[in-house]
Protein backbone atom coordinates (compact mmCIF):
# COMPACT_ATOMS: atom_id res chain seq x y z
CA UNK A 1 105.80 77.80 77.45
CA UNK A 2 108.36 77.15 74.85
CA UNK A 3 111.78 76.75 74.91
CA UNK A 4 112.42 80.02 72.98
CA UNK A 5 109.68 81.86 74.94
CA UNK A 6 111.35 80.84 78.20
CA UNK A 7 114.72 81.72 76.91
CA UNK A 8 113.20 84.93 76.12
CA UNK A 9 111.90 85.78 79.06
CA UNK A 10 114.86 84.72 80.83
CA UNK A 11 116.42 87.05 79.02
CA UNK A 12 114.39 90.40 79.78
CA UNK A 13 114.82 89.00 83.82
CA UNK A 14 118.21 89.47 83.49
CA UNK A 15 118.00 93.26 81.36
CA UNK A 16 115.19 94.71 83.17
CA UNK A 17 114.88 92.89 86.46
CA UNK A 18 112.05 93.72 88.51
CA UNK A 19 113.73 95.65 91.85
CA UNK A 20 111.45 95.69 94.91
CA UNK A 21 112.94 99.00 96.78
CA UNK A 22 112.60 98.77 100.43
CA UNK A 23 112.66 102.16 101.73
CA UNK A 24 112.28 105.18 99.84
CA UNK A 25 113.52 108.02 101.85
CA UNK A 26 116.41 110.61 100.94
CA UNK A 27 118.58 108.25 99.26
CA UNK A 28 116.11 105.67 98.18
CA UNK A 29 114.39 107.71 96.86
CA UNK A 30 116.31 109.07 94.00
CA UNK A 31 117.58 105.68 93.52
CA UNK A 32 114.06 104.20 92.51
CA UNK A 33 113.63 106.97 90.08
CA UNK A 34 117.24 106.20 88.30
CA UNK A 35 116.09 102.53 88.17
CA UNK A 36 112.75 104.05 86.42
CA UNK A 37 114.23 105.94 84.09
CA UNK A 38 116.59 102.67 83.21
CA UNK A 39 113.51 101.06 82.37
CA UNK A 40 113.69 98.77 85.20
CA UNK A 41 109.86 97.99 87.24
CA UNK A 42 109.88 99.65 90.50
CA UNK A 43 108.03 98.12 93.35
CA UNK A 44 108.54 100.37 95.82
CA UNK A 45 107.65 100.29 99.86
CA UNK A 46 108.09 102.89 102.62
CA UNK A 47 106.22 102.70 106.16
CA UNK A 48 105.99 106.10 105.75
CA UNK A 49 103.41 105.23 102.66
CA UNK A 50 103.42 108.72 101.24
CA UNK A 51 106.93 108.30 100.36
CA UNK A 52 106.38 105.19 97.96
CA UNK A 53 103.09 106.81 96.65
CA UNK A 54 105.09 109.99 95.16
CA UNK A 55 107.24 107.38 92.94
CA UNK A 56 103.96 106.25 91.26
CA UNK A 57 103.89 109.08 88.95
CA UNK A 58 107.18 107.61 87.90
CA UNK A 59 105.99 104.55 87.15
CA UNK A 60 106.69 102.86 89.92
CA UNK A 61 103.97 100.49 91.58
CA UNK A 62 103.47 101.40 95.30
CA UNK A 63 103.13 98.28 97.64
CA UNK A 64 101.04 97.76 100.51
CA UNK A 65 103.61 96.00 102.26
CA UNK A 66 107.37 94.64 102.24
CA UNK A 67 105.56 91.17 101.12
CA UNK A 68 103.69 92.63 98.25
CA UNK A 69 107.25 94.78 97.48
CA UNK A 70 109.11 91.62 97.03
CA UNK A 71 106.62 89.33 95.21
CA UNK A 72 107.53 88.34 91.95
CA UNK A 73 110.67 90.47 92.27
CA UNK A 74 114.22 89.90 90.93
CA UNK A 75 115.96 92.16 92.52
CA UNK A 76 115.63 93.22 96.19
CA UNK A 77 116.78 96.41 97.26
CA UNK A 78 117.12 97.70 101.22
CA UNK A 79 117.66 101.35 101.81
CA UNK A 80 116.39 102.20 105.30
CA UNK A 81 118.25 103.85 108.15
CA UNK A 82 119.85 100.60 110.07
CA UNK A 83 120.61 97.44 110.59
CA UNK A 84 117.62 96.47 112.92
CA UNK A 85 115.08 98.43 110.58
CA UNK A 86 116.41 96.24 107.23
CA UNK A 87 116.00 92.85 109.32
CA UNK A 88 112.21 94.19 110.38
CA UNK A 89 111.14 95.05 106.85
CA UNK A 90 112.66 91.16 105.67
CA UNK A 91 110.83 89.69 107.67
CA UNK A 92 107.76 91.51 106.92
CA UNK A 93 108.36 90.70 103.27
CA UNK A 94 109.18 86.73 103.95
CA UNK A 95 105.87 85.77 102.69
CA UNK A 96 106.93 87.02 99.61
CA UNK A 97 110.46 86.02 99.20
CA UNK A 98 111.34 83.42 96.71
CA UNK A 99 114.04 81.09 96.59
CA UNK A 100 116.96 82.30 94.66
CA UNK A 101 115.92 86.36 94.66
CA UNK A 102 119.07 88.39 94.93
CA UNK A 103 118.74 90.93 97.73
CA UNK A 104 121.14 93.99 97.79
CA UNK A 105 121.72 95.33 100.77
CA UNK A 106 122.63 99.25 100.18
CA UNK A 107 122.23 100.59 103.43
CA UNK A 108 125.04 101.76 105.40
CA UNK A 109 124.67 98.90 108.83
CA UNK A 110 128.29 98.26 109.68
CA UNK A 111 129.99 94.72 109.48
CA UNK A 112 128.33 93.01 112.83
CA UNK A 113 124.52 94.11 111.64
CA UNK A 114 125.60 92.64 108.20
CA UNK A 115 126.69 89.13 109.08
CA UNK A 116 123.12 89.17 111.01
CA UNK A 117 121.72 90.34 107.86
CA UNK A 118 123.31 87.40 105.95
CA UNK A 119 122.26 84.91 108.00
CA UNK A 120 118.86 85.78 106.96
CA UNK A 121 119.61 85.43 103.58
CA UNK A 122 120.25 82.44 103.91
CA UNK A 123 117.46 81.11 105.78
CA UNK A 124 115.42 82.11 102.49
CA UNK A 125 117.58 80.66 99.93
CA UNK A 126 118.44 84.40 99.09
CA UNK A 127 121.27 85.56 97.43
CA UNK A 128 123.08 88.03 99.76
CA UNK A 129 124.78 90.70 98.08
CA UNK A 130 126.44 93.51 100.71
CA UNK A 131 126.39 96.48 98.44
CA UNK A 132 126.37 99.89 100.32
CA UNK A 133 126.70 102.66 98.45
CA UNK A 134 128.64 106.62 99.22
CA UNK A 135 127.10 109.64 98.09
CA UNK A 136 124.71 112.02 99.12
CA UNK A 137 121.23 112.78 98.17
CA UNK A 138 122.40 114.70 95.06
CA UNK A 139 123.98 111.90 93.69
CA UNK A 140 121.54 109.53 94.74
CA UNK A 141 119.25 111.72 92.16
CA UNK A 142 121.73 112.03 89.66
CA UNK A 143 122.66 108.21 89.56
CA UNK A 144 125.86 108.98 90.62
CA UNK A 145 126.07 106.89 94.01
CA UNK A 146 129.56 104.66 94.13
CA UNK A 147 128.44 101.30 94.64
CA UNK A 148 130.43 98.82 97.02
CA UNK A 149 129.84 95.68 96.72
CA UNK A 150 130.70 91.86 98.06
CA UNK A 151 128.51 88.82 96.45
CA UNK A 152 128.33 85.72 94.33
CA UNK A 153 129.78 85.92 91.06
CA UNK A 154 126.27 84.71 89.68
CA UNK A 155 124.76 87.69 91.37
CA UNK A 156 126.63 90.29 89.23
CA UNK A 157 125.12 89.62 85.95
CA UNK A 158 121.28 90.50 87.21
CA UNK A 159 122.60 93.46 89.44
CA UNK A 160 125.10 95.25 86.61
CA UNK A 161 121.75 97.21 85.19
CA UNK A 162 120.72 97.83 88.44
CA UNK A 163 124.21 98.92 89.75
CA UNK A 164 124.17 101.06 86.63
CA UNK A 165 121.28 102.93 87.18
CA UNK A 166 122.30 103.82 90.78
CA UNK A 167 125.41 104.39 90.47
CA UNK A 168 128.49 106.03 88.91
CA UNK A 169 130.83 103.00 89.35
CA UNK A 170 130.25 99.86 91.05
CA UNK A 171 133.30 98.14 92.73
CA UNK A 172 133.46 94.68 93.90
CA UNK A 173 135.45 93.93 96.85
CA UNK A 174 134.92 90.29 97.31
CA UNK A 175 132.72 87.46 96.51
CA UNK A 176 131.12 86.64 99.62
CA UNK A 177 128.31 89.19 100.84
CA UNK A 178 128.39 87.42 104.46
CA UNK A 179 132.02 88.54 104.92
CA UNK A 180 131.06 92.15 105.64
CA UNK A 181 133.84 93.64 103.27
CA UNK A 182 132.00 96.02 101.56
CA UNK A 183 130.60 97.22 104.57
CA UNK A 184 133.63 97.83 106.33
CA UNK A 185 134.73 99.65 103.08
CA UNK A 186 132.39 102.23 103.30
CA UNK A 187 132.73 102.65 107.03
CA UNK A 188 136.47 103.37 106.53
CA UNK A 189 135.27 105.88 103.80
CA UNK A 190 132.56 107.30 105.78
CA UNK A 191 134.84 107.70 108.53
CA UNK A 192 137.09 110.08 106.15
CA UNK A 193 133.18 111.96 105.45
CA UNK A 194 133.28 112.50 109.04
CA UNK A 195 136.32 113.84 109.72
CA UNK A 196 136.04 116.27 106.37
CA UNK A 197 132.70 117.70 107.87
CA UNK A 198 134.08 118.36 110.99
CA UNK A 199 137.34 120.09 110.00
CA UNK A 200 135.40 121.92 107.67
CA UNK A 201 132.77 123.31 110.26
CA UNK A 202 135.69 123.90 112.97
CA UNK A 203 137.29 125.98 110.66
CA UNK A 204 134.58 128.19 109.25
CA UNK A 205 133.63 128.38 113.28
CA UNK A 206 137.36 129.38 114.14
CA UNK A 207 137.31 132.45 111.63
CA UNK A 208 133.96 133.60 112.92
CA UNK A 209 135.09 133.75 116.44
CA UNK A 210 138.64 135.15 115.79
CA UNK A 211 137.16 137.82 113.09
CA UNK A 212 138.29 136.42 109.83
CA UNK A 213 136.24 136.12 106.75
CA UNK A 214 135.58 132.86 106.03
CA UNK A 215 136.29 132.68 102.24
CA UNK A 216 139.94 133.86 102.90
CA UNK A 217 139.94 130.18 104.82
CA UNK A 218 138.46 129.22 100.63
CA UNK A 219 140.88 131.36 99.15
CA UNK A 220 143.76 130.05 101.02
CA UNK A 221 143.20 126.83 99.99
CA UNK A 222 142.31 127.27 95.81
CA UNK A 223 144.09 125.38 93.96
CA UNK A 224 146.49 123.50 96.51
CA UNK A 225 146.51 120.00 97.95
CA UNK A 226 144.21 121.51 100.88
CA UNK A 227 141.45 122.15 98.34
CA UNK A 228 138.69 119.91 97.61
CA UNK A 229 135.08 120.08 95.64
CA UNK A 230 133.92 118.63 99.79
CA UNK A 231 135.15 121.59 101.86
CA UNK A 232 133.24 123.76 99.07
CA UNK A 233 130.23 122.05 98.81
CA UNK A 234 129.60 122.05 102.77
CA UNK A 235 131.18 125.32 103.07
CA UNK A 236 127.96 126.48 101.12
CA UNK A 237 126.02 125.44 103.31
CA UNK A 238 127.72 126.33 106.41
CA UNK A 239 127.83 129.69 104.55
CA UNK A 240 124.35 130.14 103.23
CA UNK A 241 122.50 128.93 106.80
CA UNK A 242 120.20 126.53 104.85
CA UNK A 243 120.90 123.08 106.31
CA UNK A 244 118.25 120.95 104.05
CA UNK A 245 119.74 117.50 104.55
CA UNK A 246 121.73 116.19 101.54
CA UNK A 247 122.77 113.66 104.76
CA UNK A 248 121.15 114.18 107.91
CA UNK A 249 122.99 114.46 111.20
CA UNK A 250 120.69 111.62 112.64
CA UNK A 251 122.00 109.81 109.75
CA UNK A 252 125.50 111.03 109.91
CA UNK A 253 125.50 110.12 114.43
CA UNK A 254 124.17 106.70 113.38
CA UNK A 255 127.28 105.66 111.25
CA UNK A 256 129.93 107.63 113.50
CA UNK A 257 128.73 105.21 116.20
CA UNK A 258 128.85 102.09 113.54
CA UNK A 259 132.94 103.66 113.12
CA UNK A 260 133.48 103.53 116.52
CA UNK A 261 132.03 100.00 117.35
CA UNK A 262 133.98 98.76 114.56
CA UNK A 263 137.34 100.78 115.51
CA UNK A 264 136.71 99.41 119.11
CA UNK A 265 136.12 95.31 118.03
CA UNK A 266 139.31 96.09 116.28
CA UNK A 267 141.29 97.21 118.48
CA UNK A 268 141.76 100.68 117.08
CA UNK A 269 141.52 104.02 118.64
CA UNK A 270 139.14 106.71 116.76
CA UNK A 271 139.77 110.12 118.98
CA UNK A 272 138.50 112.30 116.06
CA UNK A 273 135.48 109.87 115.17
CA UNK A 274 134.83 109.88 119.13
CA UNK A 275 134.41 113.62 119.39
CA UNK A 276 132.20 113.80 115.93
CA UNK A 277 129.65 111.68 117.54
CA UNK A 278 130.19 114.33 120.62
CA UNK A 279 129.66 117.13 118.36
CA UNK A 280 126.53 114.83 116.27
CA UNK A 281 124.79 114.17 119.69
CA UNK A 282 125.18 117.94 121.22
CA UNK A 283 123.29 118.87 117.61
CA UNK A 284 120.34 116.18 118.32
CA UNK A 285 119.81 116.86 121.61
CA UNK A 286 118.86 120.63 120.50
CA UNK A 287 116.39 119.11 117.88
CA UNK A 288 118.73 119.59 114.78
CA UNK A 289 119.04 115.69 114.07
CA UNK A 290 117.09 116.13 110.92
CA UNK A 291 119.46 119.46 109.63
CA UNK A 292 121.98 118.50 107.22
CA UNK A 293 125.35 117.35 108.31
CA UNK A 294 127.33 120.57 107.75
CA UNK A 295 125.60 121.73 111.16
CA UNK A 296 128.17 119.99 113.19
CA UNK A 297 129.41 123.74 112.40
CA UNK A 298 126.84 125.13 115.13
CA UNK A 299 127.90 122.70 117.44
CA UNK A 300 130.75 124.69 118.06
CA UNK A 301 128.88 127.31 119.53
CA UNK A 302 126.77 127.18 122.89
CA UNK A 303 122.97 127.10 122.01
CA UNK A 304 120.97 129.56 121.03
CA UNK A 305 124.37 131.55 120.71
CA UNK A 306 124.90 129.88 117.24
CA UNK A 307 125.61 132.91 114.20
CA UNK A 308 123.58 134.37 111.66
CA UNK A 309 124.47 133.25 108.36
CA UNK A 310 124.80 137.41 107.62
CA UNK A 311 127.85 137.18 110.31
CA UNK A 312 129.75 134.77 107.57
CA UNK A 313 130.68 137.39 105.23
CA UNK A 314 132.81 139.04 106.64
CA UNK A 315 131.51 141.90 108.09
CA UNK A 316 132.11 140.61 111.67
């Protein structure tokens, strides 16, 4: 290979790096397809194969196996449910891994299961970046995810197009992925998700029970400082009855717990993120862990007691 051929090619590595995606459910999902339609190769992996095979008709190849994901990859990219799943699939895809190959961890696994996470990195000779990301499904499809991320400075060039794709806006809040800081970013914001859905499903619960029409609670609000596009979009679906997950409450039950842990290590008392994992748990014990998380509204009724959207509308 020539110089100028080399050069070349280095070149299109760093435009249109090759990103294996590990784990193409709800959010992953809609990220592979923005990094398609970027122009980046997709290698994509899911246990649950049928999930990587619908991405083919993207263009994205389908591997057999986190190994075969990650071979001859750039970029790669975790997006399962939690910390222990993300070290499983790694290790599956070690025979694969290659010195040097920057790995972006976008999954939402709390500061302790990212320091674990991190050390693996570095057994490889990987380049650790800690980059979850907050948004739900919708954005996720849209491309309009807000990145977090920690890493190497010599990380960012390759990830910027991928970043791009994904994402909105990327911000970087330090240059070491092992330090957990993005992570412990997004718990703080998820923690403020949390306690958003919950007020909002309280609320909408309270009118029903004391007779008022929920979209006075709407009205009340337009156009103040109590308003936001949040407490409309879950009202929706509080309002509607049709709880397809943007964010599942499994989902949702797994990082309330992560806020907790990480309020308890530091010495800080979460009352309100206590009772949403209450209100979380009550839901998955009934078999609603895979509704969206706007649910947490039935949890404030006893089961099989829970409204009928039609009693929303007033005409209670």
């Amino acid at each position: 290979m020539t110089s100028s051929t080399a050069a070349t090619a280095q070149s299109d590595r760093a435009d249109r790096p090759t990103v294996a995606v590990l784990g193409t459910g709800i959010m992953g999902a809609g990220m592979a397809r923005n990094l398609l339609r970027s122009g980046l190769p997709v290698r994509a992996w899911n246990r649950t194969r049928a999930k990587a095979e619908a991405l083919v008709a993207d263009g994205a190849y389908c591997a057999e196996s986190p190994a075969d994901a990650v071979t001859g990859a750039d970029v790669v990219l975790t997006m399962l449910t939690d910390g222990p799943r993300v070290l499983a699939a790694m290790r599956e895809a070690s025979g694969g891994l290659s010195p040097g190959t920057v790995w972006a961890q976008s999954a939402t696994v709390g500061d302790a299961a990212t320091a674990e996470l991190a050390d693996f990195a570095r057994q490889f000779g990987l380049t650790f970046v800690d980059a979850p990301v907050l948004g739900s499904k919708e954005a996720a499809e849209a491309g309009q995810l807000l990145v977090l991320a920690a890493g190497q400075d010599n990380a960012r060039g390759i990830l910027a197009p991928v970043f791009d794709a994904v994402g909105r806006r990327t911000t970087w809040v330090g240059d070491d992925g092992s330090s957990g800081a993005a992570s412990r970013l997004k718990l703080v914001l998820n923690s403020w998700v949390g306690a958003l859905t919950h007020a909002t499903g309280e609320a909408i619960a309270l009118a029903r029970g004391l007779g008022v029409d929920p979209q006075a609670l709407l009205d009340g609000v337009s156009g103040g400082p109590l308003d936001n596009g949040y407490l409309r979009a879950k009202s929706a679906v509080i309002l509607s009855g049709d709880y397809t997950p943007s964010f599942s409450v499994a989902n949702a039950l797994k990082d309330a717990r992560l806020i907790v842990e990480a309020g308890e290590r530091a010495g800080v008392r979460l009352d309100v993120a206590r009772a949403g994992v209450a209100r979380f748990e009550r839901l998955e014990r009934r078999g609603q862990g895979d509704r969206d998380m706007a649910a947490t509204y039935l949890a404030s009724f006893e089961e099989g007691q829970e409204p009928s959207p039609g009693a929303l509308d007033g005409r209670l």
